[in-house]
PDB file of N, CA and C in Angstrom:
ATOM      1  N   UNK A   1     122.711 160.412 196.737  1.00  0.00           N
ATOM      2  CA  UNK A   1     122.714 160.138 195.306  1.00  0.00           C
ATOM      3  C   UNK A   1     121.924 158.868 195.045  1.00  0.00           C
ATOM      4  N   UNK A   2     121.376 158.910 194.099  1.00  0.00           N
ATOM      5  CA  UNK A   2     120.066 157.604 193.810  1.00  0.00           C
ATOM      6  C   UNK A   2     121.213 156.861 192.359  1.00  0.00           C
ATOM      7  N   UNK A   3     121.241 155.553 192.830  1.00  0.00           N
ATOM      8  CA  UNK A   3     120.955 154.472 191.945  1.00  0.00           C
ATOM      9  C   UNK A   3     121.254 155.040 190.450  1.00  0.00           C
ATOM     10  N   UNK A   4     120.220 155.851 189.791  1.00  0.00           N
ATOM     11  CA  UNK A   4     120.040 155.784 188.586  1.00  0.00           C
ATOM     12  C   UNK A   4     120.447 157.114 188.012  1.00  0.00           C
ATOM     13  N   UNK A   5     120.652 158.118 189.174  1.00  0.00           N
ATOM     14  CA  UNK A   5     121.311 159.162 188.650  1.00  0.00           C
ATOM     15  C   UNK A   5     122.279 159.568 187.814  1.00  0.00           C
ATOM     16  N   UNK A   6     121.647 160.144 186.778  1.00  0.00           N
ATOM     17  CA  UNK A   6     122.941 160.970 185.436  1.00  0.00           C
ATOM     18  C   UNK A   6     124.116 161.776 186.454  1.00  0.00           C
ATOM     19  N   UNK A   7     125.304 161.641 185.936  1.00  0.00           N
ATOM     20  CA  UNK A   7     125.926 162.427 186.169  1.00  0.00           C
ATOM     21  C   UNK A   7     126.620 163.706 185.311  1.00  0.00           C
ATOM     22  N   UNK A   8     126.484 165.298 185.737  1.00  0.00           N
ATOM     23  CA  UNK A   8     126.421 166.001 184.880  1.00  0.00           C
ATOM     24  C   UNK A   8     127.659 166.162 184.664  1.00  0.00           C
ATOM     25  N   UNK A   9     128.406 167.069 183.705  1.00  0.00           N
ATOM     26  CA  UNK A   9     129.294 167.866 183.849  1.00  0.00           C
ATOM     27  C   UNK A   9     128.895 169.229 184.287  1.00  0.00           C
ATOM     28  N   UNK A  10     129.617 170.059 183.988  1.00  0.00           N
ATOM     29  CA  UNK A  10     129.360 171.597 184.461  1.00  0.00           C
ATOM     30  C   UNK A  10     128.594 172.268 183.353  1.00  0.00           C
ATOM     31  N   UNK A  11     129.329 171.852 182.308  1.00  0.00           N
ATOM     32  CA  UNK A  11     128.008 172.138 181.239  1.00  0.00           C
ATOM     33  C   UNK A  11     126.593 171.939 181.358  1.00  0.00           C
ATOM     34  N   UNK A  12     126.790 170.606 181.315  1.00  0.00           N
ATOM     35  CA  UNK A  12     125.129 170.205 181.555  1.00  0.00           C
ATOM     36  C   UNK A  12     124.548 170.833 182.854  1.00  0.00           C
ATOM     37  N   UNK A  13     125.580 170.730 183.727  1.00  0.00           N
ATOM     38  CA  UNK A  13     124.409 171.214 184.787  1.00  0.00           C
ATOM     39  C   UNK A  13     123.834 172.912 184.621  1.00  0.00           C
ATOM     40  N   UNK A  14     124.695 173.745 184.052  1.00  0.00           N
ATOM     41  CA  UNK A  14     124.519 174.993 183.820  1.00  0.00           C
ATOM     42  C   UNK A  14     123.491 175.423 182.955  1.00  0.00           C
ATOM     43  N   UNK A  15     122.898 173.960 182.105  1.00  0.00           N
ATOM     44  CA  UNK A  15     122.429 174.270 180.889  1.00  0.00           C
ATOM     45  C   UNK A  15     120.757 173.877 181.247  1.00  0.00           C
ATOM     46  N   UNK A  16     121.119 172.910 182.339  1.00  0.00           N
ATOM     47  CA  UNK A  16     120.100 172.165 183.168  1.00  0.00           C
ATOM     48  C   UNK A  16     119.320 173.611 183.987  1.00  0.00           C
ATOM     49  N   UNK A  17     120.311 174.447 184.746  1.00  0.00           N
ATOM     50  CA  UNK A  17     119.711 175.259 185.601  1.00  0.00           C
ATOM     51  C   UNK A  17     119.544 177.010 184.780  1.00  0.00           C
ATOM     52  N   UNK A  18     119.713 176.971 183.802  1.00  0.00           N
ATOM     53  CA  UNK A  18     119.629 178.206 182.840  1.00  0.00           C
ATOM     54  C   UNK A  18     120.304 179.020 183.298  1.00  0.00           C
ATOM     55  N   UNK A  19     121.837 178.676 184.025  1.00  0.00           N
ATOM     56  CA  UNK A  19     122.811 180.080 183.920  1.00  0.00           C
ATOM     57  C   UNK A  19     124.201 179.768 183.495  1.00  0.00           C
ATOM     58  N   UNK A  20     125.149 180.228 183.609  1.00  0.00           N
ATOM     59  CA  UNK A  20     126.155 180.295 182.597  1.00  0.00           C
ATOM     60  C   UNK A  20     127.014 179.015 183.834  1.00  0.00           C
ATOM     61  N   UNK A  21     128.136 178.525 182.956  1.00  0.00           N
ATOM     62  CA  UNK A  21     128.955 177.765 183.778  1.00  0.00           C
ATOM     63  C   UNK A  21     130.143 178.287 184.788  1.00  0.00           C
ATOM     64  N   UNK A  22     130.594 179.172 184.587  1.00  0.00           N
ATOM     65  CA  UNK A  22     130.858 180.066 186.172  1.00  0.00           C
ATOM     66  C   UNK A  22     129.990 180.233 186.993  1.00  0.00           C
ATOM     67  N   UNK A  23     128.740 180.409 187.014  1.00  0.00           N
ATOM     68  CA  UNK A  23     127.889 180.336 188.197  1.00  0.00           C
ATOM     69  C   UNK A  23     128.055 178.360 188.994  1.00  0.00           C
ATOM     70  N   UNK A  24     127.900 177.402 187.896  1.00  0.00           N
ATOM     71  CA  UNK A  24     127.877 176.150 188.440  1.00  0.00           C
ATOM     72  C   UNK A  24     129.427 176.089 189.562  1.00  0.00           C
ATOM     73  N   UNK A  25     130.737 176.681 188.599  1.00  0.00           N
ATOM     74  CA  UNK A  25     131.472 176.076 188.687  1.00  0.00           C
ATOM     75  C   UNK A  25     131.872 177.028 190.587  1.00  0.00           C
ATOM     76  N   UNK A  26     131.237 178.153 190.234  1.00  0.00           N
ATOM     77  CA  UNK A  26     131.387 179.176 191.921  1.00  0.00           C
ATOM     78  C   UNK A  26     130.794 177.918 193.106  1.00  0.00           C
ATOM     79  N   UNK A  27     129.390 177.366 192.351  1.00  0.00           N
ATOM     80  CA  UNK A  27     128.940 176.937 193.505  1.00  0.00           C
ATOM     81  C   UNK A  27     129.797 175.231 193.869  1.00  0.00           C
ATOM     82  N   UNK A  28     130.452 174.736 192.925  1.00  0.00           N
ATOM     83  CA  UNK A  28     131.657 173.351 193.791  1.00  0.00           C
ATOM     84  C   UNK A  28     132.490 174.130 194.125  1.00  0.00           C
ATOM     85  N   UNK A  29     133.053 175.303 193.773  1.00  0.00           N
ATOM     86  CA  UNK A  29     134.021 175.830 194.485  1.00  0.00           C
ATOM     87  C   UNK A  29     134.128 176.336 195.799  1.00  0.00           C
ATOM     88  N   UNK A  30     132.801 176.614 196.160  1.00  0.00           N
ATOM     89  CA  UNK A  30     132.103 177.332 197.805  1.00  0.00           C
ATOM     90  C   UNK A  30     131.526 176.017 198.062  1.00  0.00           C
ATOM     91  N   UNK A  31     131.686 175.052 197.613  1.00  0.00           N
ATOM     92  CA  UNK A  31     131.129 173.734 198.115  1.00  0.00           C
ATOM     93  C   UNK A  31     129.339 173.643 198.740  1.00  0.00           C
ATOM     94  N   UNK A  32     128.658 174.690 197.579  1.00  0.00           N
ATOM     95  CA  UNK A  32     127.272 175.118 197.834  1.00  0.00           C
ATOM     96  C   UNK A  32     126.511 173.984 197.447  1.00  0.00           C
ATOM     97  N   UNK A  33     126.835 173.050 196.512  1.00  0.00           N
ATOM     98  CA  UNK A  33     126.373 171.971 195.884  1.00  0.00           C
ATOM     99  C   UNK A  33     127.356 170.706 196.204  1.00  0.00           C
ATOM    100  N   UNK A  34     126.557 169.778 196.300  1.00  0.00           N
ATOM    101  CA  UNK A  34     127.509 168.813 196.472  1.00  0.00           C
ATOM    102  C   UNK A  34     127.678 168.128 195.142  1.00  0.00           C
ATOM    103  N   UNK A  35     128.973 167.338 194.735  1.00  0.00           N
ATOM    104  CA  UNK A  35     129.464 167.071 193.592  1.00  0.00           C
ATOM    105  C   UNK A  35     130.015 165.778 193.622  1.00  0.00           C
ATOM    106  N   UNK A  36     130.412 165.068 192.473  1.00  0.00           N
ATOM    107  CA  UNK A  36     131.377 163.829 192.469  1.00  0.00           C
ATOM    108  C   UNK A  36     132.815 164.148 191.508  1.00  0.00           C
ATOM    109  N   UNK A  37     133.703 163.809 192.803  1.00  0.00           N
ATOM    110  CA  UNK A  37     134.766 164.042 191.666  1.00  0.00           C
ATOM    111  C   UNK A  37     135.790 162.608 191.229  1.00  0.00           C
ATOM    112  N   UNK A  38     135.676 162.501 190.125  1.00  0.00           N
ATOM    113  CA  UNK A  38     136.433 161.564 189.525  1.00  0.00           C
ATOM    114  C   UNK A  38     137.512 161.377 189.175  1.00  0.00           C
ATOM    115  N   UNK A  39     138.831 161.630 189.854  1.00  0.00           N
ATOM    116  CA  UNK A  39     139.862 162.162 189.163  1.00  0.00           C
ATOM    117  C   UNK A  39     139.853 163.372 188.978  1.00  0.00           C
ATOM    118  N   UNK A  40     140.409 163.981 188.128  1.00  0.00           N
ATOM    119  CA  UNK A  40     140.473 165.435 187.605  1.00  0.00           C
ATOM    120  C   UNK A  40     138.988 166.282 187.211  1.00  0.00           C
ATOM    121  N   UNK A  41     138.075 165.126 186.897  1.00  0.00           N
ATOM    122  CA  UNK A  41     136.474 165.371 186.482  1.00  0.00           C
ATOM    123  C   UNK A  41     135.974 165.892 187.488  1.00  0.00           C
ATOM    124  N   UNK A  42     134.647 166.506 187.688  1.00  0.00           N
ATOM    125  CA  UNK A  42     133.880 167.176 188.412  1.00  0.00           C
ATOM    126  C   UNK A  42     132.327 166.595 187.870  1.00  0.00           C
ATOM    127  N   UNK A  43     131.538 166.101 188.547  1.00  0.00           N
ATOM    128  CA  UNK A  43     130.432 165.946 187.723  1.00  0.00           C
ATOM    129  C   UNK A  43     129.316 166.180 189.073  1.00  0.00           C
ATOM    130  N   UNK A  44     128.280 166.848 188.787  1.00  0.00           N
ATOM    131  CA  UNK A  44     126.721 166.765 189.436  1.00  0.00           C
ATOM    132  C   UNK A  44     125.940 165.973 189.258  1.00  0.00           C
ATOM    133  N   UNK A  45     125.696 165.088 190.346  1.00  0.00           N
ATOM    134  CA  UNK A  45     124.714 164.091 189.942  1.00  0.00           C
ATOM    135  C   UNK A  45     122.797 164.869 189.601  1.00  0.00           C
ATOM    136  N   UNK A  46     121.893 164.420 188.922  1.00  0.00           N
ATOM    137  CA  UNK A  46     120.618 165.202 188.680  1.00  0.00           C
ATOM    138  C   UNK A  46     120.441 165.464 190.004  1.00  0.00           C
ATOM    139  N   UNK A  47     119.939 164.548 190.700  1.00  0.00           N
ATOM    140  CA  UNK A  47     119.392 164.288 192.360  1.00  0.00           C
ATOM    141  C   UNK A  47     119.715 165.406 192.149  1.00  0.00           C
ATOM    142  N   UNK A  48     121.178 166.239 192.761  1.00  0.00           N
ATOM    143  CA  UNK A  48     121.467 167.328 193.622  1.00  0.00           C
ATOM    144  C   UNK A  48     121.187 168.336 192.741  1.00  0.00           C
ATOM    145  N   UNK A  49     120.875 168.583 191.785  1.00  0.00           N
ATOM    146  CA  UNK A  49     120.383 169.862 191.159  1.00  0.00           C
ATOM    147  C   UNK A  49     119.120 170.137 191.292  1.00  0.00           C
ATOM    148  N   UNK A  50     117.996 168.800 191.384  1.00  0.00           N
ATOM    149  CA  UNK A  50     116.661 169.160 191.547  1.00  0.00           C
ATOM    150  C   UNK A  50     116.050 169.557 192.978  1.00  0.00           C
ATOM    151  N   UNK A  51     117.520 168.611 194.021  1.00  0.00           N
ATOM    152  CA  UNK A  51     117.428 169.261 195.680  1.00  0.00           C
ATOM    153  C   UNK A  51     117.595 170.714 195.382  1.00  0.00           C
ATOM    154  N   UNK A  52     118.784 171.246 194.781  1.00  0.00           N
ATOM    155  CA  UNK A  52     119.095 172.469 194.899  1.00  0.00           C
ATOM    156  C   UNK A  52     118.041 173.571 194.598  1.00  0.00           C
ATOM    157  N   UNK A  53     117.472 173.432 193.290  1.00  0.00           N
ATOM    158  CA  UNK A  53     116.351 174.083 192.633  1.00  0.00           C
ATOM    159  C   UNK A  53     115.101 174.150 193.670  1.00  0.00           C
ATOM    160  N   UNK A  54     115.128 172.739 194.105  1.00  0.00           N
ATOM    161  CA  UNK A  54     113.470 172.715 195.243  1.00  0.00           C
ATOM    162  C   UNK A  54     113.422 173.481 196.535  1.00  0.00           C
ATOM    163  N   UNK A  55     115.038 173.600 196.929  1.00  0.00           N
ATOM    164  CA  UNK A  55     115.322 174.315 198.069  1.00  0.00           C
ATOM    165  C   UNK A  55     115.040 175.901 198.128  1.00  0.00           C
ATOM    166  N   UNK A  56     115.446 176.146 196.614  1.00  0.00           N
ATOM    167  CA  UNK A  56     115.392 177.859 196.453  1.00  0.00           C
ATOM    168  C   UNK A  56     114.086 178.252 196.085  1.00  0.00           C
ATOM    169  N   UNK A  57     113.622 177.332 195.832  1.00  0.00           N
ATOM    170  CA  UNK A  57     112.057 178.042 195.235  1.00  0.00           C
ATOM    171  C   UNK A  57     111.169 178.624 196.580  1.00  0.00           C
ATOM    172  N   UNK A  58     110.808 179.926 195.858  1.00  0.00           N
ATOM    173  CA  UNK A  58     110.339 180.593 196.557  1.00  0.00           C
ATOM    174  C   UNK A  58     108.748 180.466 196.214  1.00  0.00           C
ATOM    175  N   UNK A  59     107.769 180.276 197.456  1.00  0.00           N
ATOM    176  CA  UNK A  59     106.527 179.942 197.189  1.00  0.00           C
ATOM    177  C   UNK A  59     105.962 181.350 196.668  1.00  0.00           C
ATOM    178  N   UNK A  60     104.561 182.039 196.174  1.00  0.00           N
ATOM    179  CA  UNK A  60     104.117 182.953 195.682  1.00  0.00           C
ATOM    180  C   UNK A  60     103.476 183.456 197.288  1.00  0.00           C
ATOM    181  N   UNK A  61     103.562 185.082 197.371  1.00  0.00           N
ATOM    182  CA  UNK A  61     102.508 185.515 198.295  1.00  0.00           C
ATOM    183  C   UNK A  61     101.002 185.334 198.259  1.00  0.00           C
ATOM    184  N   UNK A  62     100.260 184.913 198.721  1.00  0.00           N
ATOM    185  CA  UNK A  62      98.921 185.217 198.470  1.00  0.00           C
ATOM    186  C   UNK A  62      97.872 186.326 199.275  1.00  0.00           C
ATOM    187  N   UNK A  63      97.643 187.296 198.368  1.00  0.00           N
ATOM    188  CA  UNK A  63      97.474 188.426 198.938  1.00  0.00           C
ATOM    189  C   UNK A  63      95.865 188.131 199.145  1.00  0.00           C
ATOM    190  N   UNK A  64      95.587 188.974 200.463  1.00  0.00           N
ATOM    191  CA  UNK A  64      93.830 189.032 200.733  1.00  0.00           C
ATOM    192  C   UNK A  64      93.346 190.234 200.328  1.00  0.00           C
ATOM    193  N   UNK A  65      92.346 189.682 199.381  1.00  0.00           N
ATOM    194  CA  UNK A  65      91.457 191.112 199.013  1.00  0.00           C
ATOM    195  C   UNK A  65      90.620 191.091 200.055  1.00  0.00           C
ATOM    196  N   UNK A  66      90.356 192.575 200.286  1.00  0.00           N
ATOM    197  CA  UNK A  66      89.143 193.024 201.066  1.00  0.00           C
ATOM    198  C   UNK A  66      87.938 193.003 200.012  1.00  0.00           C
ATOM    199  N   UNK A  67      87.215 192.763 201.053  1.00  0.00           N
ATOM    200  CA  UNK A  67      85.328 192.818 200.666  1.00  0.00           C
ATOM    201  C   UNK A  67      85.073 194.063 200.257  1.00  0.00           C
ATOM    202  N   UNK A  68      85.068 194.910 200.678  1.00  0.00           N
ATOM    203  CA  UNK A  68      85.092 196.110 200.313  1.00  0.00           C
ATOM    204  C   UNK A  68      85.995 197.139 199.338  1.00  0.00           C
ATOM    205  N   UNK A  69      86.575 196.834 198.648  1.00  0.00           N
ATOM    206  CA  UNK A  69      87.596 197.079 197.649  1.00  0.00           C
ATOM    207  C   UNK A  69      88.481 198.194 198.167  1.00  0.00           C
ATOM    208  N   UNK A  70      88.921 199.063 197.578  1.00  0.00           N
ATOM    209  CA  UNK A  70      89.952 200.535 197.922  1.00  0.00           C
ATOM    210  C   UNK A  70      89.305 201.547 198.308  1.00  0.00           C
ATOM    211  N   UNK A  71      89.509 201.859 199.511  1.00  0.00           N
ATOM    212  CA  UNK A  71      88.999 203.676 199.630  1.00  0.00           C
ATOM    213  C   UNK A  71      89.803 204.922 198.827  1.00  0.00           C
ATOM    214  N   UNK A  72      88.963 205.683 198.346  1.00  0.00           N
ATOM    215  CA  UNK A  72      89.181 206.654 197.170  1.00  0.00           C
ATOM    216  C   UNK A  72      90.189 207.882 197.815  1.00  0.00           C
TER     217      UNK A  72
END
């Protein structure tokens, strides 16, 4: 966790990663994300959402065209 990091709630972070807040709240519950808990609070610091996001991204294929295009 950095210094200057926001800390989310589940809202925010759900709203942060464009899916609903049962998906956030599955992943502290499977302990898929790491979290801060404050007492009864639950909060995501940014850091770990933009690790999370950078981890899943999937790079694009880059396909090779042939020189010769399609046989008919």
């Amino acid at each position: 966790m950095h210094q200057t990091d926001r800390l989310l709630t589940a809202d925010e972070a759900a709203e942060r990663l464009g899916t609903g807040v049962r998906f956030v709240r599955r992943l502290i519950s499977e302990r898929r994300i790491r979290y801060v808990k404050l007492g009864k609070y639950v909060r995501i610091p940014e850091s770990v959402l933009t690790a999370f996001v950078e981890e899943r991204t999937v790079e694009p294929v880059r396909v090779r065209r042939s020189r010769y295009g399609r046989a008919a």
